[in-house]
PDB file of N, CA and C in Angstrom:
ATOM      1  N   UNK A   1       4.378  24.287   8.978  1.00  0.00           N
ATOM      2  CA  UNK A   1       5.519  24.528   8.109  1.00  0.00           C
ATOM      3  C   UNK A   1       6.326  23.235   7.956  1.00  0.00           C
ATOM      4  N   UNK A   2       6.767  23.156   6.736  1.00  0.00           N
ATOM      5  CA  UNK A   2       7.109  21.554   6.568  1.00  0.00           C
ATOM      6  C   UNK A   2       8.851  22.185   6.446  1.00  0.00           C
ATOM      7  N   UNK A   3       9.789  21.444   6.932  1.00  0.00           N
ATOM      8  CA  UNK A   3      11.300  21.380   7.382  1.00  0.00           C
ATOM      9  C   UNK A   3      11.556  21.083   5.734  1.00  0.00           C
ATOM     10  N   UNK A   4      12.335  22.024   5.609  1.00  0.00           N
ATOM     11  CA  UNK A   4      13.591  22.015   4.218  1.00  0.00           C
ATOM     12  C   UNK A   4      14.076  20.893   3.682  1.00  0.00           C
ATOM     13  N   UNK A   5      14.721  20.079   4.576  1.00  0.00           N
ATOM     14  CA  UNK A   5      15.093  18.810   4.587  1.00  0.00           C
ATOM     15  C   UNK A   5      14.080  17.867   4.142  1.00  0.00           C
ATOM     16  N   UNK A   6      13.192  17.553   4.549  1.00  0.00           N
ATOM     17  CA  UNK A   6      11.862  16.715   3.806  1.00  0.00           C
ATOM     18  C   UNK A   6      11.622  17.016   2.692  1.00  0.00           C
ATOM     19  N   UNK A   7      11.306  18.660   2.162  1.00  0.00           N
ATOM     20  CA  UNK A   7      11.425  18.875   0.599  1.00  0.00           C
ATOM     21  C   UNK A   7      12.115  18.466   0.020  1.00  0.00           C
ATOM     22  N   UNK A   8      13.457  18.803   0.640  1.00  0.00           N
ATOM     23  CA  UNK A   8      14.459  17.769  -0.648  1.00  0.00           C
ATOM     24  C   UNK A   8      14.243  16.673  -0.569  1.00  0.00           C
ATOM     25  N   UNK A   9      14.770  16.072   0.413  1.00  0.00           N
ATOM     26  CA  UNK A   9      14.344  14.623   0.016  1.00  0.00           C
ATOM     27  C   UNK A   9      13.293  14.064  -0.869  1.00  0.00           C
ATOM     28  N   UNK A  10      11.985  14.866  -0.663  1.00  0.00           N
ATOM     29  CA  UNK A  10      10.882  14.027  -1.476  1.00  0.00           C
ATOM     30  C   UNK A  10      11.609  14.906  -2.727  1.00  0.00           C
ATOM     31  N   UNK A  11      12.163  15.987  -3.491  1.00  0.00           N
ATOM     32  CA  UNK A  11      12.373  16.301  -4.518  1.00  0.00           C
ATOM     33  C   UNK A  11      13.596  15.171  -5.379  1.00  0.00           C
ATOM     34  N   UNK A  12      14.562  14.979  -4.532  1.00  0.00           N
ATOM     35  CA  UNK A  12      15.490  13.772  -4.838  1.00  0.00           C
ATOM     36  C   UNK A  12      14.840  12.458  -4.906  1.00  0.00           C
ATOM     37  N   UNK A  13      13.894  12.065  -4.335  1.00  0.00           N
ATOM     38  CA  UNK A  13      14.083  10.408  -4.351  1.00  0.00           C
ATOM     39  C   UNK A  13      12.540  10.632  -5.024  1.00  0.00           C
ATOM     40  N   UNK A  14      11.850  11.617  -5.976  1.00  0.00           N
ATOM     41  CA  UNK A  14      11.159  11.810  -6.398  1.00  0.00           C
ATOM     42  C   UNK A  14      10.625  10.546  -7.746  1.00  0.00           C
ATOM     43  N   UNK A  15       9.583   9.787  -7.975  1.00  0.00           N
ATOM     44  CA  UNK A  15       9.642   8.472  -8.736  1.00  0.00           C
ATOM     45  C   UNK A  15       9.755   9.405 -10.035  1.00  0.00           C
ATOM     46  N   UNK A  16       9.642   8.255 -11.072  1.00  0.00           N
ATOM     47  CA  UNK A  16      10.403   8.716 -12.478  1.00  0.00           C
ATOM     48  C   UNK A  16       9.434   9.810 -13.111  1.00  0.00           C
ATOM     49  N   UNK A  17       8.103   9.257 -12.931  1.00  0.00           N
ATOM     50  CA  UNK A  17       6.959  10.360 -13.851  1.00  0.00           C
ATOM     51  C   UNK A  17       6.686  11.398 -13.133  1.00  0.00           C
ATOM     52  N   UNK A  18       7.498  11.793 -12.030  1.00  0.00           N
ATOM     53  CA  UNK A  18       7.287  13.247 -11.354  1.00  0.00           C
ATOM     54  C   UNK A  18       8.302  13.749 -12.163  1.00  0.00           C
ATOM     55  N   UNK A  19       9.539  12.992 -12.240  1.00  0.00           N
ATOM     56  CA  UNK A  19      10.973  13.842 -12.686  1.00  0.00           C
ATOM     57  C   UNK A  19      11.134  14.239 -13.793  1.00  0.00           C
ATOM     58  N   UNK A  20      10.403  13.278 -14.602  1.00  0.00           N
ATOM     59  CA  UNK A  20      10.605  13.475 -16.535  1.00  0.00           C
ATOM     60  C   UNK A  20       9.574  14.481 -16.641  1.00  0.00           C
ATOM     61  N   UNK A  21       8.562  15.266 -15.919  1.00  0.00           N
ATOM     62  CA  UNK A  21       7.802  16.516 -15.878  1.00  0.00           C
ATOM     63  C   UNK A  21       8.429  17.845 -15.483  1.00  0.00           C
ATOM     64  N   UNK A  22       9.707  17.527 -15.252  1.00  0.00           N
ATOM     65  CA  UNK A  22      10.530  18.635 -14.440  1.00  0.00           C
ATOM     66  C   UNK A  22      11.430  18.979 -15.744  1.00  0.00           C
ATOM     67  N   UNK A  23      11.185  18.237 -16.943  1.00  0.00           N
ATOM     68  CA  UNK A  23      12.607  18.202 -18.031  1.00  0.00           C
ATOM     69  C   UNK A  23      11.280  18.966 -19.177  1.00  0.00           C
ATOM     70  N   UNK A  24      10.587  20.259 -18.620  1.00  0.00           N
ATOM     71  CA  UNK A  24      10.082  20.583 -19.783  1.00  0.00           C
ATOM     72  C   UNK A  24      10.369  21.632 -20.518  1.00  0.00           C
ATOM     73  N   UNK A  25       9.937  22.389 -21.757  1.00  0.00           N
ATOM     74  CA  UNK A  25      10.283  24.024 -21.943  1.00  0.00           C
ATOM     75  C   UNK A  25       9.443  24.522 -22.429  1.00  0.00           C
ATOM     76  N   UNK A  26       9.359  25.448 -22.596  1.00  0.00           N
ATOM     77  CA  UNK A  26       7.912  26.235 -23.439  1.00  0.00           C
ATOM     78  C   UNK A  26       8.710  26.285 -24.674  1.00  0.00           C
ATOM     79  N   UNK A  27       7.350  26.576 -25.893  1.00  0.00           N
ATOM     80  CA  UNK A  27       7.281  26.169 -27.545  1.00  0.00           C
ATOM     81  C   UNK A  27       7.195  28.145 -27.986  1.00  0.00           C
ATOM     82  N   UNK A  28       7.729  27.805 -28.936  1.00  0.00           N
ATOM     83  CA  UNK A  28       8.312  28.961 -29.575  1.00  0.00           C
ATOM     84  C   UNK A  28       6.826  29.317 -29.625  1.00  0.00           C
ATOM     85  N   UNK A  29       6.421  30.977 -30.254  1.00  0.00           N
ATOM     86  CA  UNK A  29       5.128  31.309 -30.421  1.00  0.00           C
ATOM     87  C   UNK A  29       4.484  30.876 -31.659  1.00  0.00           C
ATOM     88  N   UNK A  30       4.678  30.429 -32.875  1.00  0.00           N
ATOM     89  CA  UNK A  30       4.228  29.316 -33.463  1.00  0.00           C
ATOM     90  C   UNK A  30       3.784  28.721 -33.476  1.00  0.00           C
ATOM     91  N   UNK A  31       4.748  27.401 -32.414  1.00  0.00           N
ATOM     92  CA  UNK A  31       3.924  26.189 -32.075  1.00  0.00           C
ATOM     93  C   UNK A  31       3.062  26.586 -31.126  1.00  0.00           C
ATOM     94  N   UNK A  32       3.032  27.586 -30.494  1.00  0.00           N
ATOM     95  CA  UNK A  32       2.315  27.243 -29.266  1.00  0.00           C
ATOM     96  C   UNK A  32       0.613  27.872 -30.171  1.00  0.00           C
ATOM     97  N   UNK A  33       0.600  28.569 -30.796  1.00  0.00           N
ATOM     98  CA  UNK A  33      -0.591  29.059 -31.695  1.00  0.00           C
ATOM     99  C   UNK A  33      -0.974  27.595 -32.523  1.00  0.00           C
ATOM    100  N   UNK A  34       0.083  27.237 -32.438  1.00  0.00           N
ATOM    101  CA  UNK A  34      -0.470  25.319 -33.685  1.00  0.00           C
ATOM    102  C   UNK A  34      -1.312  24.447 -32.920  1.00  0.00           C
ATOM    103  N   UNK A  35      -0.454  24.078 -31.868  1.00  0.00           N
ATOM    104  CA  UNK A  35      -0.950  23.026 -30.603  1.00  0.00           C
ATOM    105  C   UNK A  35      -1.755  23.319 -29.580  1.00  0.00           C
ATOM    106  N   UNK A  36      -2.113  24.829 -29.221  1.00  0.00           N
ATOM    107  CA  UNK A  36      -2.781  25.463 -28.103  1.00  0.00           C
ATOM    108  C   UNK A  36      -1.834  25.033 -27.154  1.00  0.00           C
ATOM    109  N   UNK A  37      -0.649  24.712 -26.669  1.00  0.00           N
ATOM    110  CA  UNK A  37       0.128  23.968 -25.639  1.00  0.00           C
ATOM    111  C   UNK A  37       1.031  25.515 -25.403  1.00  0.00           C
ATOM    112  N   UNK A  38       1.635  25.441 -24.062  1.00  0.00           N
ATOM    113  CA  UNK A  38       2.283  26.536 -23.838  1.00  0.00           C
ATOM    114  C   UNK A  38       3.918  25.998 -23.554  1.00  0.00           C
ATOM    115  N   UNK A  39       3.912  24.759 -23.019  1.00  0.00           N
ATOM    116  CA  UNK A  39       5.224  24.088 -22.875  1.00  0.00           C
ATOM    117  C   UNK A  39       4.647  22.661 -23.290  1.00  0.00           C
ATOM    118  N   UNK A  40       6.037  21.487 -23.139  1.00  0.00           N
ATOM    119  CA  UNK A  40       6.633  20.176 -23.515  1.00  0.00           C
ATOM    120  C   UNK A  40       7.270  19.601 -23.022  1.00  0.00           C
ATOM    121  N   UNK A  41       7.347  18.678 -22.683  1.00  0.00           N
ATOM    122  CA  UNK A  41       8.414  17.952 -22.444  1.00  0.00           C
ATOM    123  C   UNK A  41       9.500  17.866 -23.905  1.00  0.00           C
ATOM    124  N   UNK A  42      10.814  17.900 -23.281  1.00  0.00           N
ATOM    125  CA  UNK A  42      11.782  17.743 -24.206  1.00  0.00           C
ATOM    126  C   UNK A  42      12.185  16.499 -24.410  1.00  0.00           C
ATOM    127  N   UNK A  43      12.856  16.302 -25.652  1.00  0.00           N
ATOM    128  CA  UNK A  43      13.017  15.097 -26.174  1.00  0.00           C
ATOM    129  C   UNK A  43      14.127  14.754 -26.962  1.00  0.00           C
ATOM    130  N   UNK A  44      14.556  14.166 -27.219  1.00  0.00           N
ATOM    131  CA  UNK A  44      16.092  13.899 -28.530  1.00  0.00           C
ATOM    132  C   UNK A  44      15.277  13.924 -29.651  1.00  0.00           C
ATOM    133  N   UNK A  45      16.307  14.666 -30.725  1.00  0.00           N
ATOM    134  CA  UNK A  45      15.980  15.282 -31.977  1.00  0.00           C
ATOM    135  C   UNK A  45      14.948  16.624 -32.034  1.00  0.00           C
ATOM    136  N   UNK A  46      14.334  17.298 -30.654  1.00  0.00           N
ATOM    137  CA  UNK A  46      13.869  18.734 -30.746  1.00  0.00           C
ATOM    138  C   UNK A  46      14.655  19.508 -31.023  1.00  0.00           C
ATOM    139  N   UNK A  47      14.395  20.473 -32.028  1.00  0.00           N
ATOM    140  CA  UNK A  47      15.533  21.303 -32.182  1.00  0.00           C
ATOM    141  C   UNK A  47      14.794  22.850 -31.199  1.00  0.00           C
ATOM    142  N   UNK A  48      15.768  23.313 -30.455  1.00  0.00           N
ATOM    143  CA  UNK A  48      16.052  23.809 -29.320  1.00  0.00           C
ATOM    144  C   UNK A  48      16.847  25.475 -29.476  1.00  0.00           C
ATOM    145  N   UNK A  49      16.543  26.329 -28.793  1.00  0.00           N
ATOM    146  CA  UNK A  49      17.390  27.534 -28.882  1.00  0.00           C
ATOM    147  C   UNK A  49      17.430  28.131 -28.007  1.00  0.00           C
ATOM    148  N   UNK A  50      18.907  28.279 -27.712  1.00  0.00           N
ATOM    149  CA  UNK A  50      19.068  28.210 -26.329  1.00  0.00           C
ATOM    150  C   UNK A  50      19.026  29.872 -25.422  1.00  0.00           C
ATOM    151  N   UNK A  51      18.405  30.785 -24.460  1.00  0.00           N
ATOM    152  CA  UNK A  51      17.866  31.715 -24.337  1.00  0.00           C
ATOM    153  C   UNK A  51      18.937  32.175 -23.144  1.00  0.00           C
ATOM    154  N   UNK A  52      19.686  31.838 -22.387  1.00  0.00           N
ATOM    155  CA  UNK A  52      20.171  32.298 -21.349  1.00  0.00           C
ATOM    156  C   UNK A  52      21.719  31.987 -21.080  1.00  0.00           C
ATOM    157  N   UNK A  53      22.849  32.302 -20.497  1.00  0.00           N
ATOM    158  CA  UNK A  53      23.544  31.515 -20.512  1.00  0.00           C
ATOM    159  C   UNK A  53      24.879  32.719 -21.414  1.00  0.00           C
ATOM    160  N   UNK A  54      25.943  31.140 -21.339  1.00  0.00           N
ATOM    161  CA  UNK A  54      27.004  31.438 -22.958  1.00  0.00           C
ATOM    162  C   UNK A  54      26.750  31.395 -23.734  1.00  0.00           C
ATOM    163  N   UNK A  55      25.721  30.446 -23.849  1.00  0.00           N
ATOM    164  CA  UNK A  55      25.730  29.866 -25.526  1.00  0.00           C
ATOM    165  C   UNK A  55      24.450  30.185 -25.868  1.00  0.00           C
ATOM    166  N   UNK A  56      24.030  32.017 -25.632  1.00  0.00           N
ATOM    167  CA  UNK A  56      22.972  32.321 -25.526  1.00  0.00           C
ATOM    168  C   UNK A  56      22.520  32.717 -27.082  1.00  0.00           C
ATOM    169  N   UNK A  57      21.278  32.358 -27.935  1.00  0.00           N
ATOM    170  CA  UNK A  57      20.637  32.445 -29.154  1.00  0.00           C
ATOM    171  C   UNK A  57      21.475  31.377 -29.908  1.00  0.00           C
ATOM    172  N   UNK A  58      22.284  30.392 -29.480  1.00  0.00           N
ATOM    173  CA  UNK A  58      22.073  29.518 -30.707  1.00  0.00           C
ATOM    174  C   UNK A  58      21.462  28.377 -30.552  1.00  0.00           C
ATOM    175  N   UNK A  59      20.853  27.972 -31.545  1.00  0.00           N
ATOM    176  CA  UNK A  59      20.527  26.847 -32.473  1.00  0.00           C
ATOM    177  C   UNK A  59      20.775  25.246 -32.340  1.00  0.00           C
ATOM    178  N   UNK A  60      19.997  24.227 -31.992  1.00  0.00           N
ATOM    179  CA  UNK A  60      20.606  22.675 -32.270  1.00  0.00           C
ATOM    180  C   UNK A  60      19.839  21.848 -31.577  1.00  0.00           C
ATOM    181  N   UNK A  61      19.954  20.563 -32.428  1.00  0.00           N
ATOM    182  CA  UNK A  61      19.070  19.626 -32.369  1.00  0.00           C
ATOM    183  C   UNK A  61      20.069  19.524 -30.810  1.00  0.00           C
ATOM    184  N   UNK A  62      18.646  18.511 -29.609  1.00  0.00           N
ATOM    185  CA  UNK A  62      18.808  17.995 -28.536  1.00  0.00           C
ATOM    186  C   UNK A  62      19.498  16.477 -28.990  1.00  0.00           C
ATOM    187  N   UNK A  63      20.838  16.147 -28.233  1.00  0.00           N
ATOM    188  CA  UNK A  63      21.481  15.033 -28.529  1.00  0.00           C
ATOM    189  C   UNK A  63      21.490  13.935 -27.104  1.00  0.00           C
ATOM    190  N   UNK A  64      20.741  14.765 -26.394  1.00  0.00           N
ATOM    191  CA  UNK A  64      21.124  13.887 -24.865  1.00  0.00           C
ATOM    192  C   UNK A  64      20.172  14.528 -23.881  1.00  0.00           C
ATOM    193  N   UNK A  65      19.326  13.596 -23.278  1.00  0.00           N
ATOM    194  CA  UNK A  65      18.815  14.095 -22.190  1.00  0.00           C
ATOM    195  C   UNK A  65      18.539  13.523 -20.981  1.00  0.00           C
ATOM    196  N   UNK A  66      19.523  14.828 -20.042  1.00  0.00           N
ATOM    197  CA  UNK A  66      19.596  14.106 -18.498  1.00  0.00           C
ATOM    198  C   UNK A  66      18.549  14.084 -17.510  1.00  0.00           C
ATOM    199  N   UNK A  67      17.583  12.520 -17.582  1.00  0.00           N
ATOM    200  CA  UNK A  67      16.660  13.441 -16.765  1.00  0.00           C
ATOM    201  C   UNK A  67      16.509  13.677 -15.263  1.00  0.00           C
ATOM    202  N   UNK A  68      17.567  12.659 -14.321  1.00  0.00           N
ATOM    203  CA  UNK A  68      17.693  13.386 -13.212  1.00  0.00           C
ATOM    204  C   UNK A  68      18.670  14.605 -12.746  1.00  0.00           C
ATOM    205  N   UNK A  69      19.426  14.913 -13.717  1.00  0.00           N
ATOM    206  CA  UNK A  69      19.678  16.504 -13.512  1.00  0.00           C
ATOM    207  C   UNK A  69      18.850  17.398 -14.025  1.00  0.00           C
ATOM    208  N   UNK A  70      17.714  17.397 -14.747  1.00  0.00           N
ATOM    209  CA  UNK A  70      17.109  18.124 -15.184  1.00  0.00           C
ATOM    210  C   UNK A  70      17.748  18.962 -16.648  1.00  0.00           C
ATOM    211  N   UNK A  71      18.472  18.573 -17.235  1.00  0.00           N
ATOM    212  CA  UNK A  71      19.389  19.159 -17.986  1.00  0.00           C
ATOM    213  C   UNK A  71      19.265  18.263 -19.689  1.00  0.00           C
ATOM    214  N   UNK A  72      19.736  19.237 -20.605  1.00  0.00           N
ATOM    215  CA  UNK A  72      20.098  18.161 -21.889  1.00  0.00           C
ATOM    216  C   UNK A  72      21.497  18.690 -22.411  1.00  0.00           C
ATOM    217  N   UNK A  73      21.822  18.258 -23.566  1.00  0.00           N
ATOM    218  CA  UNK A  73      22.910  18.590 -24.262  1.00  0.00           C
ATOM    219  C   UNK A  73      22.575  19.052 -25.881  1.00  0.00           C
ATOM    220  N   UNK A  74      22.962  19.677 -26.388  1.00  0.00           N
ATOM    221  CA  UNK A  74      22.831  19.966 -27.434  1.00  0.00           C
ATOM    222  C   UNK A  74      23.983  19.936 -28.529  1.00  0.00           C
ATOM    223  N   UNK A  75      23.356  19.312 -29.643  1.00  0.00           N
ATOM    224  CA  UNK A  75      24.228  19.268 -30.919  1.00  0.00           C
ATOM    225  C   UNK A  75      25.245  20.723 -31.469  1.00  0.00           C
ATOM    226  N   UNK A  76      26.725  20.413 -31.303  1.00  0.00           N
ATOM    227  CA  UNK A  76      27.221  21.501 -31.812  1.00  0.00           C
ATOM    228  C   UNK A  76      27.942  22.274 -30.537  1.00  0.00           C
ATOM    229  N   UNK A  77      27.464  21.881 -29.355  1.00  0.00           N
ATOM    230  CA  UNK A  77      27.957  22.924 -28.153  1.00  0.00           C
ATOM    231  C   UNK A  77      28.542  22.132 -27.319  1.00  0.00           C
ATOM    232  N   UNK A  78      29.982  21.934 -27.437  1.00  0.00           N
ATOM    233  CA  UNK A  78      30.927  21.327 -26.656  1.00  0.00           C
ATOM    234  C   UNK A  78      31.773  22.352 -25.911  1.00  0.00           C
ATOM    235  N   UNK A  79      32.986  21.850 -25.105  1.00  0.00           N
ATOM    236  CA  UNK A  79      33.614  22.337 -24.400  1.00  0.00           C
ATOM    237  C   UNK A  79      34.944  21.769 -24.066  1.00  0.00           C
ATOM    238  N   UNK A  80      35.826  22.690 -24.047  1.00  0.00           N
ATOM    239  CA  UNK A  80      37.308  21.871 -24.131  1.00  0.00           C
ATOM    240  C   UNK A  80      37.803  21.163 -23.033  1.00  0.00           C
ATOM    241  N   UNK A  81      37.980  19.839 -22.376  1.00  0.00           N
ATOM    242  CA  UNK A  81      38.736  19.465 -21.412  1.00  0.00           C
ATOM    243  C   UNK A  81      39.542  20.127 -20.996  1.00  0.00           C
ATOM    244  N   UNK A  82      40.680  19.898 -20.625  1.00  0.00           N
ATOM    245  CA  UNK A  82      41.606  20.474 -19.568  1.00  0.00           C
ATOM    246  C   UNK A  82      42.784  19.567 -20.589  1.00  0.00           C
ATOM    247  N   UNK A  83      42.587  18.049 -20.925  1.00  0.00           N
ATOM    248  CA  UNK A  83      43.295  17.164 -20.587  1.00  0.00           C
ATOM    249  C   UNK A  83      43.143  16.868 -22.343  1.00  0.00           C
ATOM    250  N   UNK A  84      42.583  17.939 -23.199  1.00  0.00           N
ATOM    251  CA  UNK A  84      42.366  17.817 -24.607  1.00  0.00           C
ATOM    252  C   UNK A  84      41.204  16.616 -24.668  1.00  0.00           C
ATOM    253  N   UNK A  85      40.845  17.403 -26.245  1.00  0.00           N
ATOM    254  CA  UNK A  85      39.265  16.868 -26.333  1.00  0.00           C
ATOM    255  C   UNK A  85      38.170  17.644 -26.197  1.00  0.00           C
ATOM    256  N   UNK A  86      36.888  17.273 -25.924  1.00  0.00           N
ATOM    257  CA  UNK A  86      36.110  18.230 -26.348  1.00  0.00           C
ATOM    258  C   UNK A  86      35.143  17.174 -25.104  1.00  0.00           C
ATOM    259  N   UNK A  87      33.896  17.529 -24.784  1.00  0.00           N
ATOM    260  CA  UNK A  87      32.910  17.201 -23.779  1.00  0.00           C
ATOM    261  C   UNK A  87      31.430  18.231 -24.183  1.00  0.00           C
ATOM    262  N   UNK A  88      30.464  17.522 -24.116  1.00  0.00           N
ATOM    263  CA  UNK A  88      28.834  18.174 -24.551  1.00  0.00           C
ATOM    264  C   UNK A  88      28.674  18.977 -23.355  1.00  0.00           C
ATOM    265  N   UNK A  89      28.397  20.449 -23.404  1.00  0.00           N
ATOM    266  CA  UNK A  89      27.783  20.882 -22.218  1.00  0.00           C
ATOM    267  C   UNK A  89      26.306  20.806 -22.204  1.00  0.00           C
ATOM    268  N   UNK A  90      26.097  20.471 -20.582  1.00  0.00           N
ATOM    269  CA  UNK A  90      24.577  20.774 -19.985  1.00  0.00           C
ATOM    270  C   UNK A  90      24.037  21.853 -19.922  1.00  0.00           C
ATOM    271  N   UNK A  91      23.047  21.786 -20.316  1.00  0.00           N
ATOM    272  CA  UNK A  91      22.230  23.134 -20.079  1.00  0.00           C
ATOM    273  C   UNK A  91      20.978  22.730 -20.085  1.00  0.00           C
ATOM    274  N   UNK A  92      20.488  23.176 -18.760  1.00  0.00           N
ATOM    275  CA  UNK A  92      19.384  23.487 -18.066  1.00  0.00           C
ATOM    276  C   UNK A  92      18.143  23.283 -18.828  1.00  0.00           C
ATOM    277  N   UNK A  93      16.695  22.739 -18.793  1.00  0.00           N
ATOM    278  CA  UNK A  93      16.479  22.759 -19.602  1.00  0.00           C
ATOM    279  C   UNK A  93      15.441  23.916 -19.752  1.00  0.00           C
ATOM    280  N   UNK A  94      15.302  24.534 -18.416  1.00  0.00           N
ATOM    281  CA  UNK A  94      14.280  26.036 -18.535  1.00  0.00           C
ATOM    282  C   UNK A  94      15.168  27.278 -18.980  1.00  0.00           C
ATOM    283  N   UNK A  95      16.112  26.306 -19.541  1.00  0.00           N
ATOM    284  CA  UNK A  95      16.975  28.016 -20.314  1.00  0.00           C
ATOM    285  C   UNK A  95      17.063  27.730 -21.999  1.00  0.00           C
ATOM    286  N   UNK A  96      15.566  27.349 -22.625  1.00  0.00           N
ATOM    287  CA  UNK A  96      16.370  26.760 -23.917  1.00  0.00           C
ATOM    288  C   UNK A  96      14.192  27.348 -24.167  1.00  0.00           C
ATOM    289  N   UNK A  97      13.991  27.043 -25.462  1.00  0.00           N
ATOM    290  CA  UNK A  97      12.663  27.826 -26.061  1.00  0.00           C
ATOM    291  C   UNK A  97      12.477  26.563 -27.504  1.00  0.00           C
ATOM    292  N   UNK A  98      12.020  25.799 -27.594  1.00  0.00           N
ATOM    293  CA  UNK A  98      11.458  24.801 -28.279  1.00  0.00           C
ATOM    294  C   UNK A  98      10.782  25.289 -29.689  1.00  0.00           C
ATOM    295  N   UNK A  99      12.209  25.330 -30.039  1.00  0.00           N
ATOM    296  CA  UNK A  99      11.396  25.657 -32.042  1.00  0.00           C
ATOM    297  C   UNK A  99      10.889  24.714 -32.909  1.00  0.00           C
ATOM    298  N   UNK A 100      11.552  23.604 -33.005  1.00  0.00           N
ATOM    299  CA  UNK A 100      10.513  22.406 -34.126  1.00  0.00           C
ATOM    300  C   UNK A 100      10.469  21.109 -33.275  1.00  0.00           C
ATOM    301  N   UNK A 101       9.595  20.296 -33.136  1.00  0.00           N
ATOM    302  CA  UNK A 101       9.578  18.872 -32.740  1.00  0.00           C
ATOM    303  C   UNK A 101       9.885  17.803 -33.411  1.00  0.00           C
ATOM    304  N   UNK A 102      10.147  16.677 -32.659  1.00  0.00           N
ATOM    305  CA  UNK A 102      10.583  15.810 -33.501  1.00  0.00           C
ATOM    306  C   UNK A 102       9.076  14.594 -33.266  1.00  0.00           C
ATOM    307  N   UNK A 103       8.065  14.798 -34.407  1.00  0.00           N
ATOM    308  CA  UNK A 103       6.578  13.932 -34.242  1.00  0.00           C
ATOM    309  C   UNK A 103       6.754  12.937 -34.957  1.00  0.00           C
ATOM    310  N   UNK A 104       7.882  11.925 -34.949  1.00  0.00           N
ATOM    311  CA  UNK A 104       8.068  10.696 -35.623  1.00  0.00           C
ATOM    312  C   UNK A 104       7.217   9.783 -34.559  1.00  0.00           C
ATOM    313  N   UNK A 105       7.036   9.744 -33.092  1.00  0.00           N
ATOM    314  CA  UNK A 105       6.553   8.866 -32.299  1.00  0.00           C
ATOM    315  C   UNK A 105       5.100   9.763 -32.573  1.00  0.00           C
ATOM    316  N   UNK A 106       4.256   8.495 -33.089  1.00  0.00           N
ATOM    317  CA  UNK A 106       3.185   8.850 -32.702  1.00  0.00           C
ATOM    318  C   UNK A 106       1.889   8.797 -31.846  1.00  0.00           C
ATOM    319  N   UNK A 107       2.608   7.905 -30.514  1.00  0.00           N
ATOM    320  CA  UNK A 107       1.798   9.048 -29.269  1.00  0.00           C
ATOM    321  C   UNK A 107       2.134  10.443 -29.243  1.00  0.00           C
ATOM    322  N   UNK A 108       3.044  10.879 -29.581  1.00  0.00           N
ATOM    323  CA  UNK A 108       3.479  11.880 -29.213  1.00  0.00           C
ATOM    324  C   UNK A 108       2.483  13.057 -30.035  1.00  0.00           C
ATOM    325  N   UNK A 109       2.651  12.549 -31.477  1.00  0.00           N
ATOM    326  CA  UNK A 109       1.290  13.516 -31.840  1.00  0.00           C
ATOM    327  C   UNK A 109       0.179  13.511 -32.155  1.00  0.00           C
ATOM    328  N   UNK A 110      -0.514  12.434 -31.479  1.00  0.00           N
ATOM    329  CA  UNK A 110      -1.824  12.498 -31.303  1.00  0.00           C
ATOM    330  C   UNK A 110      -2.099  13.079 -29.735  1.00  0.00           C
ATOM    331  N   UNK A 111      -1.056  12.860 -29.051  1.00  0.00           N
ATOM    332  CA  UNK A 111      -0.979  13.849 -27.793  1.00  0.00           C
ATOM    333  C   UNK A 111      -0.685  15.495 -27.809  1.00  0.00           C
ATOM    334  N   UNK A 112      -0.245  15.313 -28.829  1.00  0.00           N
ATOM    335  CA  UNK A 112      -0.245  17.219 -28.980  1.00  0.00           C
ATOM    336  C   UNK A 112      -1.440  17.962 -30.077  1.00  0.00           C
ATOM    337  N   UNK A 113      -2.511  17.015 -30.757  1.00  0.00           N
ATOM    338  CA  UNK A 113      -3.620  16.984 -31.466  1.00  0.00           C
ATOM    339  C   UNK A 113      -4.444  16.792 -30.410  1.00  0.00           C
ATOM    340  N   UNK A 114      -4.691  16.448 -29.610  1.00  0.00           N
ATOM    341  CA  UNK A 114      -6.029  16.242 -28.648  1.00  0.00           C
ATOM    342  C   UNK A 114      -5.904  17.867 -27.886  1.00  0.00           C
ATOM    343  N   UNK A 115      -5.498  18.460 -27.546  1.00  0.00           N
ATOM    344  CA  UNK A 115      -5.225  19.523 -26.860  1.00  0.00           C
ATOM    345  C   UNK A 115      -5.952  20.552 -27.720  1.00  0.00           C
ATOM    346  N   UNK A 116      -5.669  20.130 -29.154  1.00  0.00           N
ATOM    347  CA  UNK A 116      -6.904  21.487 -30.256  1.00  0.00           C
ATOM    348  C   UNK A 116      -7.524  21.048 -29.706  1.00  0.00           C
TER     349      UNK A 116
END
């Protein structure tokens, strides 16, 4: 039995291409019938809908993504300071369902074409 403490640690000081695999979501049923893919990694400019939560069923392009919190931000869904003003909330990114991509990079879709 491996001690609690060692998991985290290797989960925290985890190198970058373990962590940016942890920032993924599954593809609406659509895409996932287009690409044969069942999830993605997320990305800026996916537009995103968000499944759990407050800001549960709406809509918006990804404007920010955190990838050692595991989290992004989305276009349109702010939150009021205390101190006035407004601030992007985080949200998780296994609470959100991946409706259109953004395939301007193209590794990106010849990487989601090899999978047909």
């Amino acid at each position: 039995m491996v001690k609690r403490s060692k998991i985290m640690k290797e989960y925290y000081n985890a190198p970058q291409h373990v962590v940016s695999k942890r920032i993924s979501a599954p593809l609406s049923d659509s895409l996932q019938s287009q690409y044969n893919t069942k999830s993605i990694r997320l990305r800026k400019n996916d537009v995103v809908k968000i499944l759990h939560g407050e800001y549960k069923n709406l809509d918006g392009k990804i404007t920010h993504v955190y990838i050692n919190e595991g989290m992004i931000s989305v276009d349109g869904i702010t939150r009021e300071k205390l101190a006035g003003g407004t601030t992007p909330v985080k949200i998780h990114a296994s609470n959100v369902i991946v409706t259109s991509l953004d395939l301007k990079d193209s590794k990106r879709k010849t990487k989601l074409e090899k999978v047909e």
